[in-house]
Protein backbone atom coordinates (compact mmCIF):
# COMPACT_ATOMS: atom_id res chain seq x y z
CA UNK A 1 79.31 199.27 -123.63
CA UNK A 2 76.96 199.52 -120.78
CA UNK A 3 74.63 202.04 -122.65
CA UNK A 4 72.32 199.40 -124.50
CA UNK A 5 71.89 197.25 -121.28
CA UNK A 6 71.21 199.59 -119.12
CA UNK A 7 68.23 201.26 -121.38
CA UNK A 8 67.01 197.78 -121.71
CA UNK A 9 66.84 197.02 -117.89
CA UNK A 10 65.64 200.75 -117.55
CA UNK A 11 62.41 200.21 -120.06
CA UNK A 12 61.62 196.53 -118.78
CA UNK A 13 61.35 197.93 -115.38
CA UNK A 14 58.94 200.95 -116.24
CA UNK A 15 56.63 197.55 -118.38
CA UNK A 16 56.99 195.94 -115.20
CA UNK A 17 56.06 198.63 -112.78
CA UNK A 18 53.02 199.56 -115.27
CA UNK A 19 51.86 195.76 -115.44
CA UNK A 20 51.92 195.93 -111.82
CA UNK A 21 49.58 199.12 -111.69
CA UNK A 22 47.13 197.84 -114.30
CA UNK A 23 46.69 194.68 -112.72
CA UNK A 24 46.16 196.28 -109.57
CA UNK A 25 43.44 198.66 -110.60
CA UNK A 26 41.50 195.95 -112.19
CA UNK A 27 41.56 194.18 -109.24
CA UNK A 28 39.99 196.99 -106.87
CA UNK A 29 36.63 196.79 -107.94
CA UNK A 30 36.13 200.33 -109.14
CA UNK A 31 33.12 200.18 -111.12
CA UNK A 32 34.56 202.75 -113.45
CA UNK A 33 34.38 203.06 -117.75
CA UNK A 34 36.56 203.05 -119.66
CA UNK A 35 39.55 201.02 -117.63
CA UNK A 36 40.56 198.54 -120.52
CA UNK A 37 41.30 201.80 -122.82
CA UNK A 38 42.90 203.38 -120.14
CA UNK A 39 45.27 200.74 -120.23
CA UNK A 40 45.66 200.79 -123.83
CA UNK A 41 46.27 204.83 -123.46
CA UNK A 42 48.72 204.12 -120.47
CA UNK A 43 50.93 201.56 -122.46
CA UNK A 44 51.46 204.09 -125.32
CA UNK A 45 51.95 207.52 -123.51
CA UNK A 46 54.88 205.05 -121.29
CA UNK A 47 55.81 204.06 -124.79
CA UNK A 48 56.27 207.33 -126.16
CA UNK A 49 57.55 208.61 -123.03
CA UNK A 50 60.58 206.14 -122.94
CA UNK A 51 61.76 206.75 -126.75
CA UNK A 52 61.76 210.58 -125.36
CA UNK A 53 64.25 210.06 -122.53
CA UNK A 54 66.60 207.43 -124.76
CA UNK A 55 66.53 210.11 -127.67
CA UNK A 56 66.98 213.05 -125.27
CA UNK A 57 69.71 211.24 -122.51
CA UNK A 58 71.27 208.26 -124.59
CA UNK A 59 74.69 210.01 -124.90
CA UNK A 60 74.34 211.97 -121.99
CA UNK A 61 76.15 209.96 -118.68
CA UNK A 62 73.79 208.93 -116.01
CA UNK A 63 75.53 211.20 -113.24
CA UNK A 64 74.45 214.07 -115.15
CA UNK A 65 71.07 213.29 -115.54
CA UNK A 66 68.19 215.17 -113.54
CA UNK A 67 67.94 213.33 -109.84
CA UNK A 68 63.87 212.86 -110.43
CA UNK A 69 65.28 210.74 -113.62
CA UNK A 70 67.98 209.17 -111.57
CA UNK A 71 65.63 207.92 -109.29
CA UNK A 72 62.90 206.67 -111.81
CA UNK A 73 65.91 204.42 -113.46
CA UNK A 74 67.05 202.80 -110.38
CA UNK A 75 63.28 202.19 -109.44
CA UNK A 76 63.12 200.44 -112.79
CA UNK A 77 65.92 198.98 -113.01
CA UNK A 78 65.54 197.02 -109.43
CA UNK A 79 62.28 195.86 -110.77
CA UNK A 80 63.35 194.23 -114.05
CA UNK A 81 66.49 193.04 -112.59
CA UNK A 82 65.24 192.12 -109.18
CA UNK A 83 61.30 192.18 -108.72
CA UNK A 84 60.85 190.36 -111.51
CA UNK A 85 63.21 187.19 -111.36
CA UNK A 86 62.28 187.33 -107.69
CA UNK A 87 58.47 187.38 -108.59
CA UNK A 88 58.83 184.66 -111.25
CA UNK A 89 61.46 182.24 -108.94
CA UNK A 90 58.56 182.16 -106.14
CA UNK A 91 56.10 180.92 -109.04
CA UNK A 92 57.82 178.05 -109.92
CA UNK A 93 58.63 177.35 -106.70
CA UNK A 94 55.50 177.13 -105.22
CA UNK A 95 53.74 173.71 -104.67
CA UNK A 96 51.02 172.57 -102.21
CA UNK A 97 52.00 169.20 -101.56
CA UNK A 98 49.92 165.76 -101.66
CA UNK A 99 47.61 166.62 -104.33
CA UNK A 100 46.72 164.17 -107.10
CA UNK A 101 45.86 165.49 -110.44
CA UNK A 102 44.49 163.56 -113.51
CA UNK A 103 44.16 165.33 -116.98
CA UNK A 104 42.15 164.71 -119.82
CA UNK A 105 42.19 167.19 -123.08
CA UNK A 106 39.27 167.35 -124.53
CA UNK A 107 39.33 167.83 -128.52
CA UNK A 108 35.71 169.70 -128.96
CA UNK A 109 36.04 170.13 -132.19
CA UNK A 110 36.46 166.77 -133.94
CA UNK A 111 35.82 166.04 -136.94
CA UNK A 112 33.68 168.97 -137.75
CA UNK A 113 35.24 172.71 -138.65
CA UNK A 114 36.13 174.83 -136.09
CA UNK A 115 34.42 178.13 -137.41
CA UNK A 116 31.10 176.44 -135.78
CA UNK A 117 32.39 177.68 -132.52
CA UNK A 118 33.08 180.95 -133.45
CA UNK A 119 30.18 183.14 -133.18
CA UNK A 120 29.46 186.77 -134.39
CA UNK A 121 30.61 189.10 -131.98
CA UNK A 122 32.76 191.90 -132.39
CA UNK A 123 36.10 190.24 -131.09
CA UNK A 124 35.67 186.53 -132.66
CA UNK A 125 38.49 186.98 -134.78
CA UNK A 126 40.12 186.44 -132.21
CA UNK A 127 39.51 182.78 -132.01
CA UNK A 128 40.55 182.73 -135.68
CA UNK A 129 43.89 183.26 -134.48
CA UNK A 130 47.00 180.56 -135.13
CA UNK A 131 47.98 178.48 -132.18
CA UNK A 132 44.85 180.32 -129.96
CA UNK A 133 44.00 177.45 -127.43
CA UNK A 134 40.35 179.09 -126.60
CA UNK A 135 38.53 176.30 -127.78
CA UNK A 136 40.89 173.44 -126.37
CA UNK A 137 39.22 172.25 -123.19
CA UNK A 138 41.18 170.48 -120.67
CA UNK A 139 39.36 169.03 -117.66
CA UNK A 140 41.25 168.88 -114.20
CA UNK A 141 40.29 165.74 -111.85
CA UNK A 142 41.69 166.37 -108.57
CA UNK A 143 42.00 164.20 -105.39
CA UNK A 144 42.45 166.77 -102.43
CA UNK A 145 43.69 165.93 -98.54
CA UNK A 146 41.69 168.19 -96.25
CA UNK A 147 43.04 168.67 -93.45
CA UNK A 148 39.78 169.47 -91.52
CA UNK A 149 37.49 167.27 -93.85
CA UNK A 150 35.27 165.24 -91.49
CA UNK A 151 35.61 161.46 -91.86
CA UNK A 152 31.62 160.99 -92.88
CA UNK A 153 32.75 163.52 -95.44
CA UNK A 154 35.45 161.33 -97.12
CA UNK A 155 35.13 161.47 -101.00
CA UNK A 156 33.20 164.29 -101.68
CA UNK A 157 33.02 165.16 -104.98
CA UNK A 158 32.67 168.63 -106.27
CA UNK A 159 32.48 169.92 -110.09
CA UNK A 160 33.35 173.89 -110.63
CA UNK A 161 32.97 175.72 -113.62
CA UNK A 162 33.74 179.78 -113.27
CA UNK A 163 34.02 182.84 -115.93
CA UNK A 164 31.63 181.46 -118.95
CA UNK A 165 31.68 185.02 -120.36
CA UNK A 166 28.41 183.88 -122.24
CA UNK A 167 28.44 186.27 -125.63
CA UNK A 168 28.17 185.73 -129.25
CA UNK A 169 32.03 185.97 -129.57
CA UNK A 170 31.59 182.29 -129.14
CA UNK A 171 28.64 180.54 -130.92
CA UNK A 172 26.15 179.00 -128.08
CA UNK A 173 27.42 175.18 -129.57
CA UNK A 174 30.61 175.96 -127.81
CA UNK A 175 29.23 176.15 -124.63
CA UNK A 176 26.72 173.13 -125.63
CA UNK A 177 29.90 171.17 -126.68
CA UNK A 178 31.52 172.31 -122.57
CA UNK A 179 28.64 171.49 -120.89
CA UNK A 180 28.40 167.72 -122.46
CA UNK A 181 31.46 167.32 -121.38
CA UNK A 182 31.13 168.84 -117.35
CA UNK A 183 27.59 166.28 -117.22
CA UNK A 184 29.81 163.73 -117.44
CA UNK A 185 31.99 164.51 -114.38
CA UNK A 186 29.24 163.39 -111.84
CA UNK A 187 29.23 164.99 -108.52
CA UNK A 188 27.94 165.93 -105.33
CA UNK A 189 28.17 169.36 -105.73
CA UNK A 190 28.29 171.55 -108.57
CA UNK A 191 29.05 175.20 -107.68
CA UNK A 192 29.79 178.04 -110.12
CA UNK A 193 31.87 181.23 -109.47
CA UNK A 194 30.68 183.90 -111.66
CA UNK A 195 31.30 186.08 -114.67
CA UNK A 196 28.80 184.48 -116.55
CA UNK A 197 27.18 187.39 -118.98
CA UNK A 198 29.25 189.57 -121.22
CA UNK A 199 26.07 190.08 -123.24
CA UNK A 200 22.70 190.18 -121.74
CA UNK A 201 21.21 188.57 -124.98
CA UNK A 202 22.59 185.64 -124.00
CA UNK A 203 20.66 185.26 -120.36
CA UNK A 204 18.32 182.83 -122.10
CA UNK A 205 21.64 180.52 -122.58
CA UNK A 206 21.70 179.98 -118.91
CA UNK A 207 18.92 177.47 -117.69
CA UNK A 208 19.27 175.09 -120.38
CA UNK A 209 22.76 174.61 -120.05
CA UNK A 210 22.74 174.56 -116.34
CA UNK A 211 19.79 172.29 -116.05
CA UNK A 212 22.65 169.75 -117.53
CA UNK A 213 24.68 169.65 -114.39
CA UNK A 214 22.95 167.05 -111.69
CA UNK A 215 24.15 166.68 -108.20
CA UNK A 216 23.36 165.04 -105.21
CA UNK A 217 23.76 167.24 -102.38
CA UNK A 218 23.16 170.64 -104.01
CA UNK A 219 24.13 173.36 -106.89
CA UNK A 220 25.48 176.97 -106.27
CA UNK A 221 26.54 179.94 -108.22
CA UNK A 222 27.75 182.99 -107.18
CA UNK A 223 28.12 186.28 -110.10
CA UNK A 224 31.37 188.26 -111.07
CA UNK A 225 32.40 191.52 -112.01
CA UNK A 226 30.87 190.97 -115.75
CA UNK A 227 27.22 190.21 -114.38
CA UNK A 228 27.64 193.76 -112.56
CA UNK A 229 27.97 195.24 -115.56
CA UNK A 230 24.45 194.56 -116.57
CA UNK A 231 21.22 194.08 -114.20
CA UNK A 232 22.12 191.25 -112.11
CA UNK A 233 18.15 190.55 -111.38
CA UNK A 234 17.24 188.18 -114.27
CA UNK A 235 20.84 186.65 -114.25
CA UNK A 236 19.54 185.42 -110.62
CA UNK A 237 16.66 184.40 -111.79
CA UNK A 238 17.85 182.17 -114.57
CA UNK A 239 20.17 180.68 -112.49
CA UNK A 240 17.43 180.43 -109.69
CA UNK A 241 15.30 178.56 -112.69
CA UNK A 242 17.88 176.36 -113.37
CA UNK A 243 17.57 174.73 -109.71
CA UNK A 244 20.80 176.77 -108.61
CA UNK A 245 21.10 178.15 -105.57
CA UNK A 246 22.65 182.14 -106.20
CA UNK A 247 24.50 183.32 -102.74
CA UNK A 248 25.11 186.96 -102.61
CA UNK A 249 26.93 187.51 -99.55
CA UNK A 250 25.75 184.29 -97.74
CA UNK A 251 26.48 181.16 -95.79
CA UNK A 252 23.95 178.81 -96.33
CA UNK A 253 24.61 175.03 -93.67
CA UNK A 254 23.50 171.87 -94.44
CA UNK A 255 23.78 168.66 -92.58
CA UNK A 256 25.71 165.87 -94.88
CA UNK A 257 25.57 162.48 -93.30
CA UNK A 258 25.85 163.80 -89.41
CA UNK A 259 28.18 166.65 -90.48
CA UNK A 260 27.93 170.18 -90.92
CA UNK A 261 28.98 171.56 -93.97
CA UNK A 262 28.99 175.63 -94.68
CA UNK A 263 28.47 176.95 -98.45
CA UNK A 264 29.01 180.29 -98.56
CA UNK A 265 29.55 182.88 -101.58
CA UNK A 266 30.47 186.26 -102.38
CA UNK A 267 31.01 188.60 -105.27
CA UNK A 268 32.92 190.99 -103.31
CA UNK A 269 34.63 193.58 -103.77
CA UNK A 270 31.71 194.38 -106.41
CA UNK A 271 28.95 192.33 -104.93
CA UNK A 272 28.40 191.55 -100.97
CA UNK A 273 30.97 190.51 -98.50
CA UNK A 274 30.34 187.43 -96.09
CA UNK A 275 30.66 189.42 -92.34
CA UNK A 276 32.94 187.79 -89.75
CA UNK A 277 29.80 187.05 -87.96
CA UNK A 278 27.68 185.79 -90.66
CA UNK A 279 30.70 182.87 -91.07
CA UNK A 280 29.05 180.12 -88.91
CA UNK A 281 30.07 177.02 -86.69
CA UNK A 282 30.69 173.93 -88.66
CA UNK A 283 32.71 170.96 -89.38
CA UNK A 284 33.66 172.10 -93.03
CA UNK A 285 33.52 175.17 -94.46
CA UNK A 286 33.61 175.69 -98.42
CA UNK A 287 33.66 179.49 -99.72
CA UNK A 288 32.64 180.41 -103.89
CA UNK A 289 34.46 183.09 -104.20
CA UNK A 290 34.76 185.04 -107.81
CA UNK A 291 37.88 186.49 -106.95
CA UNK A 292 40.94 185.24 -105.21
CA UNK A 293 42.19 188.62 -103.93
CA UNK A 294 40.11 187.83 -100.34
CA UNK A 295 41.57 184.65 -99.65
CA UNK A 296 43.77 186.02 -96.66
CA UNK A 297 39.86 187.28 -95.28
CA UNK A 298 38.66 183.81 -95.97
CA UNK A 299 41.93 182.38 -94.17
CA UNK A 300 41.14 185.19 -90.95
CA UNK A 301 37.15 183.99 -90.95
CA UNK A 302 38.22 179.98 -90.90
CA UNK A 303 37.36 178.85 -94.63
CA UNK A 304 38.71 175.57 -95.43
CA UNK A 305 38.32 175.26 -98.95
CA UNK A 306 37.91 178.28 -101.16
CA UNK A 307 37.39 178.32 -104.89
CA UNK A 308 37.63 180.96 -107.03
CA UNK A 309 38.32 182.13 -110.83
CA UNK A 310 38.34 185.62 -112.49
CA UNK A 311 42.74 185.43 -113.32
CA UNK A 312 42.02 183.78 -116.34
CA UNK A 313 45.47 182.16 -115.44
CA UNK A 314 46.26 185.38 -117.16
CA UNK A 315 45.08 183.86 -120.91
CA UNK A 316 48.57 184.06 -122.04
CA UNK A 317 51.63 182.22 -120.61
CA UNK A 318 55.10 183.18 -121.89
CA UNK A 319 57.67 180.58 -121.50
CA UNK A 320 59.94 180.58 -117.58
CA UNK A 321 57.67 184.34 -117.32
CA UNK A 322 54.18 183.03 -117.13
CA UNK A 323 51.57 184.94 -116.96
CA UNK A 324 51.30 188.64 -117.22
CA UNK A 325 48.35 190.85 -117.09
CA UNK A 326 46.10 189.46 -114.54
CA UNK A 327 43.01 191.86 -112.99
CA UNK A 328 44.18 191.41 -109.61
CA UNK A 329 45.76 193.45 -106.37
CA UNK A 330 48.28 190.88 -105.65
CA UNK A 331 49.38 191.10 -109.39
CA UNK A 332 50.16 187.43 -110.45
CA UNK A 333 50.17 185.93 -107.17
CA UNK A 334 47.47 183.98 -107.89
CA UNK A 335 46.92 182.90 -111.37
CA UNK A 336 46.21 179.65 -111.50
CA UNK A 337 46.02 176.32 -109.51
CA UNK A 338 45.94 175.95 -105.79
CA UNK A 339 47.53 178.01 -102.88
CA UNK A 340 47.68 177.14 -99.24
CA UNK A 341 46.66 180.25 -96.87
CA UNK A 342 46.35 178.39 -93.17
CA UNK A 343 44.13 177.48 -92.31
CA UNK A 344 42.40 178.26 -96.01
CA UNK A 345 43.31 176.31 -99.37
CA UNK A 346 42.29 177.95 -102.53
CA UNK A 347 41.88 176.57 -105.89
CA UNK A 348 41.95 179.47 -109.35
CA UNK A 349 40.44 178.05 -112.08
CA UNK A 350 41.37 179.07 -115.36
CA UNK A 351 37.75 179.40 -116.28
CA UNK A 352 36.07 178.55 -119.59
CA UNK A 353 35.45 181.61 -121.67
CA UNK A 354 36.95 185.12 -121.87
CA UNK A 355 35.69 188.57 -123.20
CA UNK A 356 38.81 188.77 -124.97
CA UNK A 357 39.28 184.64 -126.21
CA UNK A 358 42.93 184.71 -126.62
CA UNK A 359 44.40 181.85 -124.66
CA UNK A 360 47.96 180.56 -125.12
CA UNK A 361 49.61 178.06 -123.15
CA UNK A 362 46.12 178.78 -121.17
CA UNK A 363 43.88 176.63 -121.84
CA UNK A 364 39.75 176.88 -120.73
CA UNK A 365 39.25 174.25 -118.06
CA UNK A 366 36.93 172.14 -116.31
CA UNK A 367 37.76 171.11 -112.48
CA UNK A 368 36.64 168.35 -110.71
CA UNK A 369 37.58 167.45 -107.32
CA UNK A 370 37.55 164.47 -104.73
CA UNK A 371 37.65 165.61 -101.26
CA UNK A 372 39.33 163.06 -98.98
CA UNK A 373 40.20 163.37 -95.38
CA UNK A 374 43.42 163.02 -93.84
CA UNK A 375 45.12 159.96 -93.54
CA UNK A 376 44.69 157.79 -90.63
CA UNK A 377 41.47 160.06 -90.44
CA UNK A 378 39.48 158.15 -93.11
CA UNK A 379 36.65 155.82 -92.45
CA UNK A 380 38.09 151.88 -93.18
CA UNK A 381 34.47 151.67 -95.06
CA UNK A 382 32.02 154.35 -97.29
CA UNK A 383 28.67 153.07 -95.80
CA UNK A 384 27.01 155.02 -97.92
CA UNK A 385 27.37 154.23 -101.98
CA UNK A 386 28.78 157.51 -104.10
CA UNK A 387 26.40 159.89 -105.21
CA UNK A 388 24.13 159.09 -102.25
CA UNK A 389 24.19 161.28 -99.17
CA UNK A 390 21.87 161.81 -96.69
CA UNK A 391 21.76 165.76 -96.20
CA UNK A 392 19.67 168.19 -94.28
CA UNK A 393 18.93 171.44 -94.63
CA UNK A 394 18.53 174.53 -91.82
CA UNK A 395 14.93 174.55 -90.84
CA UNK A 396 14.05 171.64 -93.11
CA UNK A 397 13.19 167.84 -92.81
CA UNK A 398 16.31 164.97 -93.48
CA UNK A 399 16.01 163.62 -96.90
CA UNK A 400 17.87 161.48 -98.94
CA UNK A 401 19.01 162.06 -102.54
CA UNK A 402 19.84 160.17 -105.74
């Protein structure tokens, strides 16, 4: 009676266990081919390897099996029968309190056919696919308490877009149909968090669209692991072109209204790291990060407010499981949303395009975010009407922007 079960528990545990090493091998950094059919390769030799031992011990009691085989079934079976409930209890249980959140679905299509989105790359069948939410864009307004937000800092406004994946999967009047839409969420900063080139034809796609994005105080964009993949030089310099700011490794300070707000960004583990002692004194710090895996770094150097993408949110989200694959050492720790790691909070966008568009119960997003200081900490007045901030930069003269 117990047979069935117990091969059941046994073979979820060894998908669990090889989730878990996938994930975490995507999420080192290794600049190594050939990972994604390694994966594939790894999934089917498991496969294979499974049928084997049911075929081989199905009738034969577990007492008698060999102990190396013993032991590889209790490993398994403790972590589909305890890892993961235990794993997928903590995701629904987690919450960062006092955040408001306002969404608005965005129907892109209209009126018009969908196939004008899909482009002519090797994998857009994949947006052909029934119920595929690639092109359904969803954009996130946020109103965040910051705990360490400076008072003259009350109601800063931030708009982050991460993981374009620019390719021909999609056809470019997707991203012309996103980037509409993010013009419309004016704000102060607009800062971007990499993986923006799967294909390098598509470089000339970036200073047009970015050119879109105004802000008052300044724009910033950091690469990912894609843009590593190719020559990273004119990347920069469309970005650079575009009136972005690229930080590779670097804290750049500003002075907003009498306070002293750090920028910094990092493409780490395959681009530069920010040194401890390149963090620098100031009344808010705000970290682009393309991954989330060095948030408990960002928490040790004093990062107040991180932002990040790369997860995906995983693409696919399987009802009470969630996600599942996710290219990341803490495995699906952090997917998607926002994650308190004193004195650090994070936000993981879901991003806006993927190399692979499959997306269910995943949606690509858009986040915007109102930064407002603690309360009883909040000026009783803005002086100074939205969208106009008096900033200074190191080594440069005050100046006032629209």
């Amino acid at each position: 009676m117990l047979t069935l079960p117990f091969y059941m528990a046994f073979a979820a545990g060894e998908m669990c266990l090889l989730v878990l090493a996938i994930n975490i091998v995507h999420g080192m950094g290794w600049k190594v081919r050939g990972l994604e059919a390694g994966s594939i390769v790894s999934f089917l030799i498991i496969g294979l390897l499974s049928f084997e031992t049911t075929r081989r011990w199905w009738f034969v009691p577990a007492a008698d099996w060999p102990l190396c085989l013993q032991a590889g079934a209790v490993i398994c079976c403790l972590a589909s029968l305890v890892g993961l409930p235990l794993s997928t209890f903590a995701r629904h249980a987690r919450t960062v309190k006092g955040i408001g959140r306002k969404d608005r679905h965005v129907d892109l299509v209209g009126d018009g056919p969908r196939e004008r989105f899909v482009g002519r790359g090797k994998h857009n069948w994949q947006l052909r696919l029934p119920g595929n939410e690639a092109l359904d864009l969803t954009v996130h307004h946020w109103t965040v308490p910051i705990r360490k937000l400076p008072e003259r800092l009350d109601g800063l406004s931030i708009l982050h877009l991460t993981d374009l994946h620019f390719s021909h999967v999609y056809d470019r009047r997707y991203f012309e149909a996103v980037f509409d839409v993010a013009s419309g969420c004016r704000a102060d900063l607009v800062l971007i968090t990499g993986d923006l080139i799967d294909d390098p034809t598509c470089i000339p796609w970036i200073a047009p669209l970015f050119e879109r994005l105004p802000a008052a105080i300044g724009r910033y964009a950091i690469l990912g692991n894609h843009d590593h993949g190719h020559d990273v030089d004119p990347i920069n310099a469309a970005i650079r072109h575009a009136g972005f700011t690229v930080l590779d490794g670097e804290v750049e300070t500003i002075d907003v209204m009498g306070s002293t707000l750090a920028i910094g960004g990092t493409c780490a583990p395959w681009g530069r790291t920010i040194a401890d002692e390149s963090v620098p004194a100031a009344d808010f710090r705000l970290l682009l990060s393309h991954t989330p895996d060095i948030v408990y770094q960002a928490a040790r150097q004093g990062w107040d407010y991180m932002l990040c993408g790369h997860n995906h949110g995983g693409q696919v989200q399987l009802p009470i499981l969630g996600s599942i694959l996710m290219p990341s050492r803490y495995s699906r720790r952090f997917e998607a949303g926002f994650y308190q790691i004193d004195p650090t909070l994070m936000y993981v966008s879901r991003g806006l395009g993927a190399k692979h568009p499959i997306r269910f119960g995943c949606p690509p997003e858009i986040s915007h975010f109102t930064l407002r200081a603690e309360v009883g900490r909040r000026p009783p007045t803005i002086d100074v009407p939205p969208g106009k901030w008096t900033i200074a930069f190191e080594n440069s003269d005050t100046m006032r922007l629209p």
